[in-house]
Each structure stands twice: as structure tokens, then as C-alpha cells.
PDB file of N, CA and C in Angstrom:
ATOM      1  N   UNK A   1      67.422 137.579  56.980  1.00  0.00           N
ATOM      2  CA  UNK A   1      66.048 137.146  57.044  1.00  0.00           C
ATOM      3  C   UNK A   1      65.523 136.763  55.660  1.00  0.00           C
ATOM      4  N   UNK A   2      65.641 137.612  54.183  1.00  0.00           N
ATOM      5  CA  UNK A   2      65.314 137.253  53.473  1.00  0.00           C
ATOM      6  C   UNK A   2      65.915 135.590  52.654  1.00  0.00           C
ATOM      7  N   UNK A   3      67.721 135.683  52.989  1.00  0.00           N
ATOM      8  CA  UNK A   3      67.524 134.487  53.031  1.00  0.00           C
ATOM      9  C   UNK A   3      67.376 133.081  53.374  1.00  0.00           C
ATOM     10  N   UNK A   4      66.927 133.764  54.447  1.00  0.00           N
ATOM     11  CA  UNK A   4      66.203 132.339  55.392  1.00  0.00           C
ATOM     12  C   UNK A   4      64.980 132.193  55.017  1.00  0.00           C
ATOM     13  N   UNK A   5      64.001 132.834  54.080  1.00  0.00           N
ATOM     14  CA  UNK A   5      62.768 132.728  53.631  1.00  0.00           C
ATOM     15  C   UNK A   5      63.217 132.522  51.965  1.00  0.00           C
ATOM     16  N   UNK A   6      64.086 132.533  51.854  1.00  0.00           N
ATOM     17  CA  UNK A   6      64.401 131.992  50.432  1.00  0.00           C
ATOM     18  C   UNK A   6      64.844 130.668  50.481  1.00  0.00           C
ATOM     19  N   UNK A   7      65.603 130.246  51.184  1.00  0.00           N
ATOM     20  CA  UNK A   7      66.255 129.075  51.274  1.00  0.00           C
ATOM     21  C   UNK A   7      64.834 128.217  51.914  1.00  0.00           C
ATOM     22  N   UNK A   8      64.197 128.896  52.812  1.00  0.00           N
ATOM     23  CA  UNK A   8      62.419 127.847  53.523  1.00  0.00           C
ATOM     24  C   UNK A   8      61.596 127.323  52.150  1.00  0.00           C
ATOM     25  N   UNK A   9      61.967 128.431  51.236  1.00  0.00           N
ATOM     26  CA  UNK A   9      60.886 128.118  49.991  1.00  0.00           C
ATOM     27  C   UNK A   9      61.403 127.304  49.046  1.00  0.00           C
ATOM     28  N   UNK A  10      63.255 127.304  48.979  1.00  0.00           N
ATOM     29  CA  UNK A  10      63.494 125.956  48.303  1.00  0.00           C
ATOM     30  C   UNK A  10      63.508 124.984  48.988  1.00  0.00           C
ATOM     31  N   UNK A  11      63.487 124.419  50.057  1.00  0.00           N
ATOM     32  CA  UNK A  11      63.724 123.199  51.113  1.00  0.00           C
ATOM     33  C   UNK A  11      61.979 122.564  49.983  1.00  0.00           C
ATOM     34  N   UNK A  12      61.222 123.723  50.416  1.00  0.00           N
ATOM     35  CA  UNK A  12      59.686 123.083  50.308  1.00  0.00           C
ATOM     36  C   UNK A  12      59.559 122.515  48.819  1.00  0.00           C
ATOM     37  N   UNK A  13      60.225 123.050  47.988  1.00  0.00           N
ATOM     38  CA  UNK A  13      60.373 122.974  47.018  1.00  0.00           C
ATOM     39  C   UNK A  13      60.857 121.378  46.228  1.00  0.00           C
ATOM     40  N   UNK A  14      61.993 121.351  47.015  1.00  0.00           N
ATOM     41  CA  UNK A  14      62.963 120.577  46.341  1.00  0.00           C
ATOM     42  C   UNK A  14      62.893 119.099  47.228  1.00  0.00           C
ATOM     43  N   UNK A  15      62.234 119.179  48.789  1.00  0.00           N
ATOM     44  CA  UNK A  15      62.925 118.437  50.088  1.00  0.00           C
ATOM     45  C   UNK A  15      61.567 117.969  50.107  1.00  0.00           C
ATOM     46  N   UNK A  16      60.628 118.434  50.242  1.00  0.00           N
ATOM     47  CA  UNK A  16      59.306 118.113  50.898  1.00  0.00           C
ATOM     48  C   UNK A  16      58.591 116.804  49.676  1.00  0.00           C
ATOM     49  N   UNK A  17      58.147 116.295  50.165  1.00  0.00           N
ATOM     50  CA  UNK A  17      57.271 115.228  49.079  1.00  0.00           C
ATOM     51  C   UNK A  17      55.557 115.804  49.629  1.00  0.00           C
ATOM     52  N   UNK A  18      54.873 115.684  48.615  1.00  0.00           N
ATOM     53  CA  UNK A  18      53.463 116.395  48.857  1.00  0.00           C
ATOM     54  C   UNK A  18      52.608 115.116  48.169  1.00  0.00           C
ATOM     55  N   UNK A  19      51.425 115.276  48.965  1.00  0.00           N
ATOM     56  CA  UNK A  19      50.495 113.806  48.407  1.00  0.00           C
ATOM     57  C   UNK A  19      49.921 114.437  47.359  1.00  0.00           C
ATOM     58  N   UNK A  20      49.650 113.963  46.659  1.00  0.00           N
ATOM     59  CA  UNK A  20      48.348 113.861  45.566  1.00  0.00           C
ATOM     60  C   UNK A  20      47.242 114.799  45.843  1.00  0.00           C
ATOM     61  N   UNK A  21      46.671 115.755  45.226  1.00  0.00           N
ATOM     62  CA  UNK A  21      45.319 116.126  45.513  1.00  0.00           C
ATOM     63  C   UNK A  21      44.575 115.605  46.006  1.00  0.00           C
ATOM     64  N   UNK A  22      43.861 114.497  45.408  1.00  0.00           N
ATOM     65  CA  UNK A  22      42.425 113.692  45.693  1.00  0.00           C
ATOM     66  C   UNK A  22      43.247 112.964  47.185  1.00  0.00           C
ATOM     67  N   UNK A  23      44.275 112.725  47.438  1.00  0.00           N
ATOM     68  CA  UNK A  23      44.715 111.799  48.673  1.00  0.00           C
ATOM     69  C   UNK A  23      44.295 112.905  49.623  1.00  0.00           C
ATOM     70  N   UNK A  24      45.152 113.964  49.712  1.00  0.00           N
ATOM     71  CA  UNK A  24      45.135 115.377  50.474  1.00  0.00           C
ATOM     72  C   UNK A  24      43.647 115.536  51.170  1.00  0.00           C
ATOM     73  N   UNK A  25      42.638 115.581  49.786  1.00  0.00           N
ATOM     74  CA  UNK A  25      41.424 116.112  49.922  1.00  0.00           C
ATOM     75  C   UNK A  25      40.828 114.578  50.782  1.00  0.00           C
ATOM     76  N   UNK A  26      41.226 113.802  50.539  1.00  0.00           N
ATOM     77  CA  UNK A  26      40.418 112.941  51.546  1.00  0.00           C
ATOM     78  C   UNK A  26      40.681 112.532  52.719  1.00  0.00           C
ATOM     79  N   UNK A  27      42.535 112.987  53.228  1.00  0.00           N
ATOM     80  CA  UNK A  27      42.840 113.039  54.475  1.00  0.00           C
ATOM     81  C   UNK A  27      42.018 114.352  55.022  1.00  0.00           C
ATOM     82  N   UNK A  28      41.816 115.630  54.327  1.00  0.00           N
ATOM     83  CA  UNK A  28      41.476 116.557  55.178  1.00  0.00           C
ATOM     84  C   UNK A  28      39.776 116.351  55.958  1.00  0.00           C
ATOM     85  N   UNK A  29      38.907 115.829  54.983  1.00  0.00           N
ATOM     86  CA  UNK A  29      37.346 115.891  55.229  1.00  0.00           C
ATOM     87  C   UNK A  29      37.449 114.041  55.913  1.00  0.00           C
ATOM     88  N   UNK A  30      38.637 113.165  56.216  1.00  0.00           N
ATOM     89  CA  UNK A  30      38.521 112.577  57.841  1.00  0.00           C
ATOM     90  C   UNK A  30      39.100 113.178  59.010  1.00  0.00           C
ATOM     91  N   UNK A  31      39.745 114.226  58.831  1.00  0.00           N
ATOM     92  CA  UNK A  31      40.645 114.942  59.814  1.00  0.00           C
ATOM     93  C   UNK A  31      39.246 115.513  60.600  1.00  0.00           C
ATOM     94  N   UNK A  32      38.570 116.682  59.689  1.00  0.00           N
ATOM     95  CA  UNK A  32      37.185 117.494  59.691  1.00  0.00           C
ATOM     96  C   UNK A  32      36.506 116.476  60.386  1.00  0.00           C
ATOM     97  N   UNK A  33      35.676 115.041  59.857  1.00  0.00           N
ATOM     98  CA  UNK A  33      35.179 114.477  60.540  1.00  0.00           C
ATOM     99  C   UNK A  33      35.362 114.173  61.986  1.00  0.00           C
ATOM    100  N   UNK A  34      36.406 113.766  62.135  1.00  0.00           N
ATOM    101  CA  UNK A  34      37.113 113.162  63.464  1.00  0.00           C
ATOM    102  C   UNK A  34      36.801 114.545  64.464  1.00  0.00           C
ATOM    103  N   UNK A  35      37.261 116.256  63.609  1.00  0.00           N
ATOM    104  CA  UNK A  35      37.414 116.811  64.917  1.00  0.00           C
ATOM    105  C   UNK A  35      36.076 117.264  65.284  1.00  0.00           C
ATOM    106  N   UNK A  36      34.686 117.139  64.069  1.00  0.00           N
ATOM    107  CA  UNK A  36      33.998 117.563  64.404  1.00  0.00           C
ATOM    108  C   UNK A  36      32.665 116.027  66.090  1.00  0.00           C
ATOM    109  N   UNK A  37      33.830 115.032  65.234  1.00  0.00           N
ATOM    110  CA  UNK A  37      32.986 114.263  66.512  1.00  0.00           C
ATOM    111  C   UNK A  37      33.563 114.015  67.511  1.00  0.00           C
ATOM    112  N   UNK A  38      34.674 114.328  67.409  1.00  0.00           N
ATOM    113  CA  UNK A  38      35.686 115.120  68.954  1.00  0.00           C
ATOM    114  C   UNK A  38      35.422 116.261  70.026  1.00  0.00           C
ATOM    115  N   UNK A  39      34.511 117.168  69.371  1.00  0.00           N
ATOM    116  CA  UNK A  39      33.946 118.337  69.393  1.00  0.00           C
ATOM    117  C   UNK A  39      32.530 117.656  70.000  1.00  0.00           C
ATOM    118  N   UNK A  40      32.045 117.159  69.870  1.00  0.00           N
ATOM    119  CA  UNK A  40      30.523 116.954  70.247  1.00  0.00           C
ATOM    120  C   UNK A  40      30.931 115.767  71.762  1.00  0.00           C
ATOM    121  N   UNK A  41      31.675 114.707  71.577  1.00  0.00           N
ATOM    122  CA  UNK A  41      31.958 114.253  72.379  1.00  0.00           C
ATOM    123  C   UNK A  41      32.504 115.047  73.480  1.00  0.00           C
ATOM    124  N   UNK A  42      33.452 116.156  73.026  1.00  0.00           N
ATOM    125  CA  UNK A  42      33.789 117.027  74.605  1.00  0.00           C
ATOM    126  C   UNK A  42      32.287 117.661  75.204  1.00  0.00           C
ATOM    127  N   UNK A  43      31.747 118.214  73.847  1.00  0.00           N
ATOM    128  CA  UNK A  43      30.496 118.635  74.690  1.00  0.00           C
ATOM    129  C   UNK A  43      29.704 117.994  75.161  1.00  0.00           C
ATOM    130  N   UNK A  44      29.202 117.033  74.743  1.00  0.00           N
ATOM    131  CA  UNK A  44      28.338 115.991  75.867  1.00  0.00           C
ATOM    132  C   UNK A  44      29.000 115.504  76.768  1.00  0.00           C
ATOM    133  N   UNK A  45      30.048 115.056  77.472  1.00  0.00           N
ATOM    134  CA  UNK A  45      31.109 115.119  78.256  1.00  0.00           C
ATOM    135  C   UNK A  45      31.022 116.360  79.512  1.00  0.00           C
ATOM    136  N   UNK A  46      30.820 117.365  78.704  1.00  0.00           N
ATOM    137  CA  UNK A  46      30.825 118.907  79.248  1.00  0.00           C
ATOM    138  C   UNK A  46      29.620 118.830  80.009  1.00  0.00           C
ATOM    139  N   UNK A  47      28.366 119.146  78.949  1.00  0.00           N
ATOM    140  CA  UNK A  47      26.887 118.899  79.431  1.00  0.00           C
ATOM    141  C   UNK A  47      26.873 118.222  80.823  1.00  0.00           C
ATOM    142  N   UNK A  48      27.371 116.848  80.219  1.00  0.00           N
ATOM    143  CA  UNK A  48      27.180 115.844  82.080  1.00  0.00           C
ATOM    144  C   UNK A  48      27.661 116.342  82.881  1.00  0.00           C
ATOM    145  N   UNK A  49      28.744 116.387  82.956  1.00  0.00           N
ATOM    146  CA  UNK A  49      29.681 117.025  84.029  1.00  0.00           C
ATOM    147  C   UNK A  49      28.938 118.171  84.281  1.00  0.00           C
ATOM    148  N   UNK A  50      28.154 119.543  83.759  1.00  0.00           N
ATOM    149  CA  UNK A  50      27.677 120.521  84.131  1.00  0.00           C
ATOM    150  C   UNK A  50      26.355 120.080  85.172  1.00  0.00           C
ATOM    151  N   UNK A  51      25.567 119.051  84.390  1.00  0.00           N
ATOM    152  CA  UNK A  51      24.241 118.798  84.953  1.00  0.00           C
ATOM    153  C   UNK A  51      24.658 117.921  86.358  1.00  0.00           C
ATOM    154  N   UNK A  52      25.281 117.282  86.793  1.00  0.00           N
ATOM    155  CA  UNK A  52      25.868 116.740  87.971  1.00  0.00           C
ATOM    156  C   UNK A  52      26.185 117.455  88.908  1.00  0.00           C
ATOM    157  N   UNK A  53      26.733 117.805  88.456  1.00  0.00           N
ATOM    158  CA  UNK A  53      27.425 119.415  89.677  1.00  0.00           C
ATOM    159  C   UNK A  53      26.120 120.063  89.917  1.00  0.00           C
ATOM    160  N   UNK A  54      25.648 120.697  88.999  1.00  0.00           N
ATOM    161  CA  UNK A  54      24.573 121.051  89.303  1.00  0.00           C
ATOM    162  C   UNK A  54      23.330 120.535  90.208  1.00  0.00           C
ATOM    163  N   UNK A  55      23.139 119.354  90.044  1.00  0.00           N
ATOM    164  CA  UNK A  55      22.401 118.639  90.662  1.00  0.00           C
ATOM    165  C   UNK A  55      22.919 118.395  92.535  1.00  0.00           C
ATOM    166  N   UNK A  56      24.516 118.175  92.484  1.00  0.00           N
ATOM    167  CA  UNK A  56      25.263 117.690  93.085  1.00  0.00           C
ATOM    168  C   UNK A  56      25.195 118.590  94.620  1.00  0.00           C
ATOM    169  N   UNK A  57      24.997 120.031  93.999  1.00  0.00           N
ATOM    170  CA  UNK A  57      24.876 121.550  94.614  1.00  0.00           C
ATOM    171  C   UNK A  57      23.269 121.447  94.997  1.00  0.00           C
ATOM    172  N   UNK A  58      22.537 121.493  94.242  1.00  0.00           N
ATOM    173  CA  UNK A  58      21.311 121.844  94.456  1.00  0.00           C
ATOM    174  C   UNK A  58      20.833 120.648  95.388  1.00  0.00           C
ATOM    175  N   UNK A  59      20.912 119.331  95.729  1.00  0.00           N
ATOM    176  CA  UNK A  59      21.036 118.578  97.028  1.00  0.00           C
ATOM    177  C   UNK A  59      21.924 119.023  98.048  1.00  0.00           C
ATOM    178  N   UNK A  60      22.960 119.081  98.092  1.00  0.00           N
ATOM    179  CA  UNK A  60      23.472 119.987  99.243  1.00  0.00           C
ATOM    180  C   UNK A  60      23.125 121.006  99.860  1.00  0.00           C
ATOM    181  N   UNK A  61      22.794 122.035  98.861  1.00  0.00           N
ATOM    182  CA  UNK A  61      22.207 123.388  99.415  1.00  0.00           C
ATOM    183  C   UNK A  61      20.854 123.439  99.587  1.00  0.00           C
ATOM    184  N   UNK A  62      19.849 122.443  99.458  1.00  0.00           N
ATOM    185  CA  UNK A  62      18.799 122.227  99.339  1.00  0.00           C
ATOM    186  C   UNK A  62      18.275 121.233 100.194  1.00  0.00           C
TER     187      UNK A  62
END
């Protein structure tokens, strides 16, 4: 086990190519963006779908 966590930390080391800081930092805060308007879109999505049904019920049973 240890050296399979030794050998993981040279792969990363030696194998991996890593972007740039400032690149990094500006893929992460469109990633953030995207999921936070991914996030609002499921919920208004959600909302409708709740208020329909709802509505959908309350004519039926009503």
C-alpha cells in the first residue's frame, strides 16, 4: 500500500501536466458559475413542476 501511494505521488509528479495558476483560477470561477446557474435552473424547473401538480391535484380533488 505504501508503495502504491508512493509511486501515485510520483506519476503526479513527473506524468501529470498542470495549468498555470491564473488559467486554473479562471477555469474554476466558470465551472462555479455554470454550476451555480445549473442550480437555479433545476430549481425553477423544480418550482414549476411543484406548482402544477399542485394545481393539477387541487382541480381534481376540488
Amino acid at each position: 500500500m505504501i508503495a502504491y501511494i508512493k509511486e501515485s505521488f510520483q506519476e503526479l509528479k513527473s506524468n501529470v501536466t498542470w495549468l498555470e495558476r491564473a488559467k486554473a483560477s479562471n477555469l474554476m470561477v466558470i465551472v462555479a458559475v455554470f454550476s451555480i446557474l445549473f442550480a437555479l435552473v433545476t430549481w425553477g424547473v423544480d418550482s414549476l413542476f411543484s406548482k402544477l401538480i399542485r394545481l393539477y391535484f387541487e382541480k381534481l380533488i376540488g
